[in-house]
N, C-alpha and C. Protein backbone atom coordinates (compact mmCIF):
# COMPACT_ATOMS: atom_id res chain seq x y z
N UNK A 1 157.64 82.28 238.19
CA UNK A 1 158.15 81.56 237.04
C UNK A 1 159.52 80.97 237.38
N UNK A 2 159.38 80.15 236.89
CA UNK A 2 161.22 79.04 237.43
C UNK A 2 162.09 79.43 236.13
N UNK A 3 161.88 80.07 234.99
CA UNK A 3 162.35 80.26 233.97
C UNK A 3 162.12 81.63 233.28
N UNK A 4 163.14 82.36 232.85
CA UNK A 4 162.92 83.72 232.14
C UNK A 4 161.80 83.14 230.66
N UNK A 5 161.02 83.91 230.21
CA UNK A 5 160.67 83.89 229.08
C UNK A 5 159.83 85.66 228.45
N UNK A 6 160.58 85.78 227.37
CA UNK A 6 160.74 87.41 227.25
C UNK A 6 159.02 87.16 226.03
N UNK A 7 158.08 87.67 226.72
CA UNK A 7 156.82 87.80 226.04
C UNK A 7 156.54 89.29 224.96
N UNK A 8 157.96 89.95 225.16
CA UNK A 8 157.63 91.16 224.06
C UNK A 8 157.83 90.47 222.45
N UNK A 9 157.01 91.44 221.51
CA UNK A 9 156.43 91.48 220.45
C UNK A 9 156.23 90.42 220.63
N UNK A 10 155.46 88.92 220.85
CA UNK A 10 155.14 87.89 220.76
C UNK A 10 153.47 87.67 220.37
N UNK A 11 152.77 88.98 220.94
CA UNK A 11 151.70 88.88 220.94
C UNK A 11 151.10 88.83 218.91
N UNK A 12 150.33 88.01 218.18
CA UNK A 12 150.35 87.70 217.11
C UNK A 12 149.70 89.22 216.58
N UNK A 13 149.74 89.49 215.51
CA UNK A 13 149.07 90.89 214.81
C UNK A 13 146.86 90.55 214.68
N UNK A 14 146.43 91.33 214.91
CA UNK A 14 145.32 91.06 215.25
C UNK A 14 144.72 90.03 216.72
N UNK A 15 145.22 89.49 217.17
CA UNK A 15 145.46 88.46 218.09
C UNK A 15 145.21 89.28 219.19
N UNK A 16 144.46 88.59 220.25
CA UNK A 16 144.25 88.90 221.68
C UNK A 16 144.87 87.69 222.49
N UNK A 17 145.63 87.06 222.00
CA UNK A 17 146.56 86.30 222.69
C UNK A 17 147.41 85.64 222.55
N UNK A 18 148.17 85.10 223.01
CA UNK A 18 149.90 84.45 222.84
C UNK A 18 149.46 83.57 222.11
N UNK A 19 150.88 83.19 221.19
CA UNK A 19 150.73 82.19 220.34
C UNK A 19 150.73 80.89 221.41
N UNK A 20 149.78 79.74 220.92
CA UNK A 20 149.67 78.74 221.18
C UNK A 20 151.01 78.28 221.96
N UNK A 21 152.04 77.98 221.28
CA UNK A 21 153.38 77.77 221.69
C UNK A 21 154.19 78.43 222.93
N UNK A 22 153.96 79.93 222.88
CA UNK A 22 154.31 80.42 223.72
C UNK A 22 153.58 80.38 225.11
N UNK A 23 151.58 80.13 225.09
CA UNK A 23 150.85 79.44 226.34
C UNK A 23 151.68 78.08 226.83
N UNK A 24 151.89 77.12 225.88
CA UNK A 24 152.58 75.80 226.45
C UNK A 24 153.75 75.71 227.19
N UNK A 25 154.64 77.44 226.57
CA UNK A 25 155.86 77.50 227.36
C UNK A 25 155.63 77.69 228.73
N UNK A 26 154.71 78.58 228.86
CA UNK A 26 154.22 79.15 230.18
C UNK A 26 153.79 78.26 231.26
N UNK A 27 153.06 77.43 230.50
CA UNK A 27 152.67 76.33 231.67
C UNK A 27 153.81 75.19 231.72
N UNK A 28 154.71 74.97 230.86
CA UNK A 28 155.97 74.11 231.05
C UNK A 28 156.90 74.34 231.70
N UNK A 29 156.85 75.57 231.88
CA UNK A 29 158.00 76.08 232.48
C UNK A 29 158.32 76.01 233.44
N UNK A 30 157.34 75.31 234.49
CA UNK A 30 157.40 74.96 235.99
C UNK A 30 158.54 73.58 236.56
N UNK A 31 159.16 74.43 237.38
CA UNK A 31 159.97 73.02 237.61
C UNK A 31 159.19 72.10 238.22
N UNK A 32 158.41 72.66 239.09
CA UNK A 32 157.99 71.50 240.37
C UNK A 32 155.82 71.50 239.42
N UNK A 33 155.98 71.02 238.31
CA UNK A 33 154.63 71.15 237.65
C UNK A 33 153.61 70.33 238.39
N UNK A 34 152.51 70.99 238.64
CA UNK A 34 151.39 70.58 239.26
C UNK A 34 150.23 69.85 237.74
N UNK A 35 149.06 69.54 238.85
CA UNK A 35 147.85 68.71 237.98
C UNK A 35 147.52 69.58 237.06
N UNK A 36 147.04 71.10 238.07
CA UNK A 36 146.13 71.60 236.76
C UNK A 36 147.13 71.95 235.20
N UNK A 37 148.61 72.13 235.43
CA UNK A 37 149.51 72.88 234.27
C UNK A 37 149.51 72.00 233.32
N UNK A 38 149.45 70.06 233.88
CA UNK A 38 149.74 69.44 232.85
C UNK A 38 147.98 69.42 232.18
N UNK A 39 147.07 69.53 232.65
CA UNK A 39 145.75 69.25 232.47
C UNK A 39 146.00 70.48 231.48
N UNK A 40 146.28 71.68 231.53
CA UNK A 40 146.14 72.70 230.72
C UNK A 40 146.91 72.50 229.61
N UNK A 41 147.82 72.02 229.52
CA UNK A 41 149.05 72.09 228.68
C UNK A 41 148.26 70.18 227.70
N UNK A 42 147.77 69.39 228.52
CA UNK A 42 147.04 68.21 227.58
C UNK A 42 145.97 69.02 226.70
N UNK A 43 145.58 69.60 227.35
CA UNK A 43 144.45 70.55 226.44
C UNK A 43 144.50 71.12 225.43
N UNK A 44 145.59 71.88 225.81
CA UNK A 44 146.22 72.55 224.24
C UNK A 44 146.68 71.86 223.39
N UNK A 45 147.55 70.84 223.83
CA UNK A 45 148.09 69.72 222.67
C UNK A 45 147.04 69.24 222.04
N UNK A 46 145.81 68.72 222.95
CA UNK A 46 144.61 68.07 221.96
C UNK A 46 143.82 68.93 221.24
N UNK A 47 143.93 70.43 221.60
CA UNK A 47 143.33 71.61 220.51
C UNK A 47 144.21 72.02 219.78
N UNK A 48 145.21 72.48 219.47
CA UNK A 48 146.22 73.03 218.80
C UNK A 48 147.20 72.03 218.15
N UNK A 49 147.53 71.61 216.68
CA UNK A 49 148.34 70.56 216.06
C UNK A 49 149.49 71.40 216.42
N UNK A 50 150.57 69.93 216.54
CA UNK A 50 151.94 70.95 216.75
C UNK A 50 152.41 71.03 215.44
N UNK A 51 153.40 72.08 214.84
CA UNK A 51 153.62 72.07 213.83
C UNK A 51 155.28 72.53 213.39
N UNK A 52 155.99 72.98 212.71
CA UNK A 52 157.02 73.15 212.99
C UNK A 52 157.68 74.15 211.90
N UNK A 53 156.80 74.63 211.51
CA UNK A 53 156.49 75.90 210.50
C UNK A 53 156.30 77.11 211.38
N UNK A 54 157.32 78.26 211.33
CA UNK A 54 156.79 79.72 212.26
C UNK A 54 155.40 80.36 211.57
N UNK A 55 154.41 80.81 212.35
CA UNK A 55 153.48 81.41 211.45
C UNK A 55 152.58 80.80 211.29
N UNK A 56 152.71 79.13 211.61
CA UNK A 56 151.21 78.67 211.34
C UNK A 56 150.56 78.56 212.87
N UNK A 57 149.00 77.82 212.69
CA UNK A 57 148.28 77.80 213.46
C UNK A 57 148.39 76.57 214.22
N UNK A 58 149.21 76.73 215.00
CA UNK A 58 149.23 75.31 215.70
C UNK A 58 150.14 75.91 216.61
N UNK A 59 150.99 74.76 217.25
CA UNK A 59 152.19 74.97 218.60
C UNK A 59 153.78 74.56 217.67
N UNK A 60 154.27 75.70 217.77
CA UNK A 60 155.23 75.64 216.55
C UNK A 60 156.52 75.76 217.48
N UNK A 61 156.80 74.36 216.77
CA UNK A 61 158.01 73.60 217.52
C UNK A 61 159.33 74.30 217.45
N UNK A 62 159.86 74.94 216.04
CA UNK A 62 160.46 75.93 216.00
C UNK A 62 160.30 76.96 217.44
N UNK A 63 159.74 77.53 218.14
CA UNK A 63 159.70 78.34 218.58
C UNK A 63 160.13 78.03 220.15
N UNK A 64 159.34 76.36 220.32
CA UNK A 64 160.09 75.97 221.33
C UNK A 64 161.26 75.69 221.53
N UNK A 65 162.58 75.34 220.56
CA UNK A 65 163.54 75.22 219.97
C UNK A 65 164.30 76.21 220.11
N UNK A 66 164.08 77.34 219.82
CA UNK A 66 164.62 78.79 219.78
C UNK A 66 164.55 79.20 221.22
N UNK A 67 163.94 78.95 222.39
CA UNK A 67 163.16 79.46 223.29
C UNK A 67 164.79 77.99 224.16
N UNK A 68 164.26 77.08 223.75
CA UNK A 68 165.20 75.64 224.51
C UNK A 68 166.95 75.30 224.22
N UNK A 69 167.14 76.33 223.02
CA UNK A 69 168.06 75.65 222.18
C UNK A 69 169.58 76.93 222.99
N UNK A 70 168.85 78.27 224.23
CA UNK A 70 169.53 79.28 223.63
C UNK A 70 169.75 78.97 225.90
N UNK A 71 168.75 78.08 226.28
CA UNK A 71 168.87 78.03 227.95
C UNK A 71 168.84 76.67 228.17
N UNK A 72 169.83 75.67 228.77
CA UNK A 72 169.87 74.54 228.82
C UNK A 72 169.02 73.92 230.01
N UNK A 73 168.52 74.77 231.00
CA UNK A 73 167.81 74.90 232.12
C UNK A 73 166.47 74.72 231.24
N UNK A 74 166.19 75.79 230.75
CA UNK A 74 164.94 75.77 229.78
C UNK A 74 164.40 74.33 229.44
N UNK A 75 165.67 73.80 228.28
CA UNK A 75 165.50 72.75 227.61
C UNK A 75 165.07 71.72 228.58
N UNK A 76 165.86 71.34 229.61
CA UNK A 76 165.59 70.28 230.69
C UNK A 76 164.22 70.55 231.22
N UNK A 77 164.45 71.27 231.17
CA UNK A 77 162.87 71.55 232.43
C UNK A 77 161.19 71.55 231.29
N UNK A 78 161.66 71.67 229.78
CA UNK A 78 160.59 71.63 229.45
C UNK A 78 160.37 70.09 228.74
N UNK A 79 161.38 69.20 228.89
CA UNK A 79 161.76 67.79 227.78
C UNK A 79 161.36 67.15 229.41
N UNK A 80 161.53 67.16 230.25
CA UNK A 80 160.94 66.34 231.60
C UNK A 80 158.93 66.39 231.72
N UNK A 81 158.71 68.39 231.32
CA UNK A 81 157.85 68.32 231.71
C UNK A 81 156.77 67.71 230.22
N UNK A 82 157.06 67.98 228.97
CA UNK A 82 156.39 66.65 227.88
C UNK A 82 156.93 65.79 228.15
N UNK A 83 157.08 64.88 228.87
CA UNK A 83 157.42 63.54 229.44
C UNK A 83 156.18 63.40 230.23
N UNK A 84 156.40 64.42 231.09
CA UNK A 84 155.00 63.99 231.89
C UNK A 84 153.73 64.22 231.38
N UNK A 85 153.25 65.22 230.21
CA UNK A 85 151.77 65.32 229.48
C UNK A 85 151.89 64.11 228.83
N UNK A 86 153.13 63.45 228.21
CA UNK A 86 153.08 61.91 227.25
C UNK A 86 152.09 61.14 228.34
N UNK A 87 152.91 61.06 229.70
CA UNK A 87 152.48 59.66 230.40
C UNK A 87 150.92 60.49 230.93
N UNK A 88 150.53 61.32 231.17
CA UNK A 88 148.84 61.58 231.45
C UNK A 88 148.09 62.00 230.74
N UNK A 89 148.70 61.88 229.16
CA UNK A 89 147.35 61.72 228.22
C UNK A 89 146.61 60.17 228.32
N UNK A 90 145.61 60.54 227.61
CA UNK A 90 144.90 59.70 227.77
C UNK A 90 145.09 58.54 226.67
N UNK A 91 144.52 57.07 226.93
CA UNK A 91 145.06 56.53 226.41
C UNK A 91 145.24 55.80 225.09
N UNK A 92 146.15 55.10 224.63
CA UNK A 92 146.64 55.08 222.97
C UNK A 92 145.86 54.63 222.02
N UNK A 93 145.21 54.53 222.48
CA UNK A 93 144.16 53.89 221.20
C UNK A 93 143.13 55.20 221.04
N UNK A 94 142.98 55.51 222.30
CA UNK A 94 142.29 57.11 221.45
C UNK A 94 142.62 58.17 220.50
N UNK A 95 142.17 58.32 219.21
CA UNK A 95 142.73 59.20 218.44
C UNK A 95 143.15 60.42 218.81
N UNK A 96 142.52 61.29 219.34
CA UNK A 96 142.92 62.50 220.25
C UNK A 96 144.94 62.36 220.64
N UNK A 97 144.54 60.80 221.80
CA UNK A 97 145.80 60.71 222.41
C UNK A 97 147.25 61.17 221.33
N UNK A 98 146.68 60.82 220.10
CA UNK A 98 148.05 60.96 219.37
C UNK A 98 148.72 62.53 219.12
N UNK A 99 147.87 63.40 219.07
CA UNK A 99 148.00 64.50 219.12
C UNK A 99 148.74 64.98 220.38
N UNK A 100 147.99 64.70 221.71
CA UNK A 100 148.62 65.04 222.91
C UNK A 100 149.62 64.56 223.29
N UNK A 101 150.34 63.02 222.82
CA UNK A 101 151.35 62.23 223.29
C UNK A 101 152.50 62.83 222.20
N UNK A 102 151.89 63.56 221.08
CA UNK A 102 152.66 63.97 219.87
C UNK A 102 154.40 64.54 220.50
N UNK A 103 154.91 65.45 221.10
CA UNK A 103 155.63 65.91 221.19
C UNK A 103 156.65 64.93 221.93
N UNK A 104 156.35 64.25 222.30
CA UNK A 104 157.14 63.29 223.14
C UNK A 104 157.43 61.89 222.03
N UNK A 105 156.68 61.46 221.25
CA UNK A 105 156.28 60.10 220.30
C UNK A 105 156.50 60.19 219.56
N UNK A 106 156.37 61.58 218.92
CA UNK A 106 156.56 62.31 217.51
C UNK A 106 158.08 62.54 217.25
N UNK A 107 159.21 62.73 218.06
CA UNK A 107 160.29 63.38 217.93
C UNK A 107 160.45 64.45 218.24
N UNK A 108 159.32 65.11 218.42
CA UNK A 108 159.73 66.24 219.03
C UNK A 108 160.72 67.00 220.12
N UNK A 109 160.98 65.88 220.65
CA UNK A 109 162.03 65.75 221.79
C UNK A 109 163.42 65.93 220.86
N UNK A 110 163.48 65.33 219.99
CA UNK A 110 164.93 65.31 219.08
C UNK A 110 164.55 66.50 217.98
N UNK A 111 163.49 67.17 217.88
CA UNK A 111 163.90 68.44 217.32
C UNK A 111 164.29 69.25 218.49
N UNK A 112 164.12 69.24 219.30
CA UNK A 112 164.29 70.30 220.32
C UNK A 112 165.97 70.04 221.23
N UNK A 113 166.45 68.91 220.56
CA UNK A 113 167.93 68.28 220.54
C UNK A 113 168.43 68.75 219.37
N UNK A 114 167.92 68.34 218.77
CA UNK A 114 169.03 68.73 217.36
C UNK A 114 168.80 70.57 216.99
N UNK A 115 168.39 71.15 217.81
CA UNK A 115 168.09 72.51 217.42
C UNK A 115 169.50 73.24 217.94
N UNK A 116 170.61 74.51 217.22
CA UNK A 116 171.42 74.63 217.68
C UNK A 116 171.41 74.55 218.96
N UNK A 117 172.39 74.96 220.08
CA UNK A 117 172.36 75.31 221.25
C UNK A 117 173.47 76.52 221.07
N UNK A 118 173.76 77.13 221.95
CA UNK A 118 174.39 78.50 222.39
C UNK A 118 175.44 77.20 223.28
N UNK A 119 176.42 78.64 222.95
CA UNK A 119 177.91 78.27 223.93
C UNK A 119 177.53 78.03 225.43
N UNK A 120 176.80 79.16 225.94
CA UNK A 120 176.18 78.89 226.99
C UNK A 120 175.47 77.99 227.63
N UNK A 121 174.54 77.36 227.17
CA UNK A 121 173.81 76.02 226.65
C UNK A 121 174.77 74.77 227.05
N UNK A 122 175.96 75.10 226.17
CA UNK A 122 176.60 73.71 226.27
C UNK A 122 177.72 73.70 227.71
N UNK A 123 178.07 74.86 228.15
CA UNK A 123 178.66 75.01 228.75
C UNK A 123 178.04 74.65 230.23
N UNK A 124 176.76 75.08 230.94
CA UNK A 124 175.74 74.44 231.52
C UNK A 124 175.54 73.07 231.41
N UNK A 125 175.21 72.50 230.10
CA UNK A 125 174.66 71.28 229.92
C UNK A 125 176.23 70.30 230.44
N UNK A 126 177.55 70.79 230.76
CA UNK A 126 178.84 70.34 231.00
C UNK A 126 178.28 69.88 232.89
N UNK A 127 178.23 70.88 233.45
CA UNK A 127 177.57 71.03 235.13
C UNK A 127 176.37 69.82 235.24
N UNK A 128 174.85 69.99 234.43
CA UNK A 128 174.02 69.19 234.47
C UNK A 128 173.38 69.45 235.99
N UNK A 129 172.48 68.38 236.03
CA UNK A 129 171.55 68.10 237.30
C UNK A 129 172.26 68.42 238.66
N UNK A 130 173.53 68.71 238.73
CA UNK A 130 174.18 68.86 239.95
C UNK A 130 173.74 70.02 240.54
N UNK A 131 174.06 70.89 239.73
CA UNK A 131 173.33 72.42 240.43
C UNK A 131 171.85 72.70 240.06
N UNK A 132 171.00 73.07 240.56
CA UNK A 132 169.44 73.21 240.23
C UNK A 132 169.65 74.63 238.75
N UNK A 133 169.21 74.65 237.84
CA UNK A 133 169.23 75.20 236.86
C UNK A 133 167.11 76.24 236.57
N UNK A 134 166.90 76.04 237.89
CA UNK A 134 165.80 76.94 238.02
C UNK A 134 165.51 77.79 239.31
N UNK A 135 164.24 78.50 239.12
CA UNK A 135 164.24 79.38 240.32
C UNK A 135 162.95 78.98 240.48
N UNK A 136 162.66 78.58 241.93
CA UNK A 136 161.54 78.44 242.67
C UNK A 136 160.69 79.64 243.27
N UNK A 137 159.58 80.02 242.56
CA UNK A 137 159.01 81.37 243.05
C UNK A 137 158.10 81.03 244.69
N UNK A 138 158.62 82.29 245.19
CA UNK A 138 158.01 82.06 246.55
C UNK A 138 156.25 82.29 246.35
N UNK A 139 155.68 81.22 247.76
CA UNK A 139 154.29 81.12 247.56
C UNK A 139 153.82 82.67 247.98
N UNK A 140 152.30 82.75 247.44
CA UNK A 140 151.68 84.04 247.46
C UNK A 140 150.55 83.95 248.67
N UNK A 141 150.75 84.65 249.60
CA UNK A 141 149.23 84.63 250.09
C UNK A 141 149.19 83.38 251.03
C-alpha cells in the first residue's frame, strides 16, 4: 500500500464487507495505479451511487473527505487517481458513464477540497510534489 488506511471498526454491522467507499480507497490508493485498479474502481462507481450522506448505500464521499482531508499525500494521490477513472470511463453519452465520471464531473473533487484539512495537511500541502508523499511497496515473488 503507498498509503496508511486504518480498516478497524469499518467493517459495516451485519456486513461481510467494507463499505463501498472504503473498497474505492483501497484500490485508489496506489500511486503508480495499474489497468486492473482503475477497471475495478470503474466498476464500483457504475454499481455503487456516490453519495455524501454517512450510512447510506452507496460510496460516501464524506468518508473519502475524512480519510483525504486529515493526509495531504492521501488527498493528491486519490484526486489524480479519479482523474484517471473520469478519462477511462466509458463514453458520455452512455448513461452508466455519468455515474462513473461522477466524482470527477460531479464536484466531487471540490468536496474533497473544501473538506477541512489538518494542520498537518496544510503544512505538507506548503512542500507539494517536490518530495514524493507516498511509499512504493516492494514487488512480491
Amino acid at each position: 500500500m503507498c498509503h496508511s488506511l486504518d480498516l478497524e471498526d469499518r467493517l459495516p454491522p451485519g456486513s461481510a464487507t467494507l463499505a463501498p467507499a472504503d473498497i474505492l480507497l483501497t484500490k485508489l490508493q496506489i500511486y503508480e495505479v495499474n489497468d486492473k485498479d482503475l477497471i475495478d474502481s470503474i466498476a464500483l462507481l457504475l454499481s455503487h451511487p456516490v453519495i455524501s450522506t454517512s450510512g447510506g448505500p452507496g460510496i460516501d464521499t464524506t468518508r473519502l473527505a475524512k480519510v483525504t482531508g486529515s493526509d495531504w499525500g492521501w488527498h493528491t494521490t486519490l484526486t489524480d487517481n479519479l482523474t484517471k477513472v473520469s478519462s477511462d470511463c466509458p463514453p458520455r453519452p452512455h448513461q452508466r458513464a455519468k455515474r462513473c465520471r461522477g466524482p470527477a464531473d460531479r464536484g466531487d473533487h471540490h468536496a474533497l477540497a473544501a473538506a477541512p484539512k489538518s494542520l498537518k495537511w496544510r503544512a505538507r500541502a506548503k512542500v507539494g510534489r517536490r518530495v514524493p508523499w507516498y511509499d512504493l511497496p516492494e514487488e512480491v515473488g
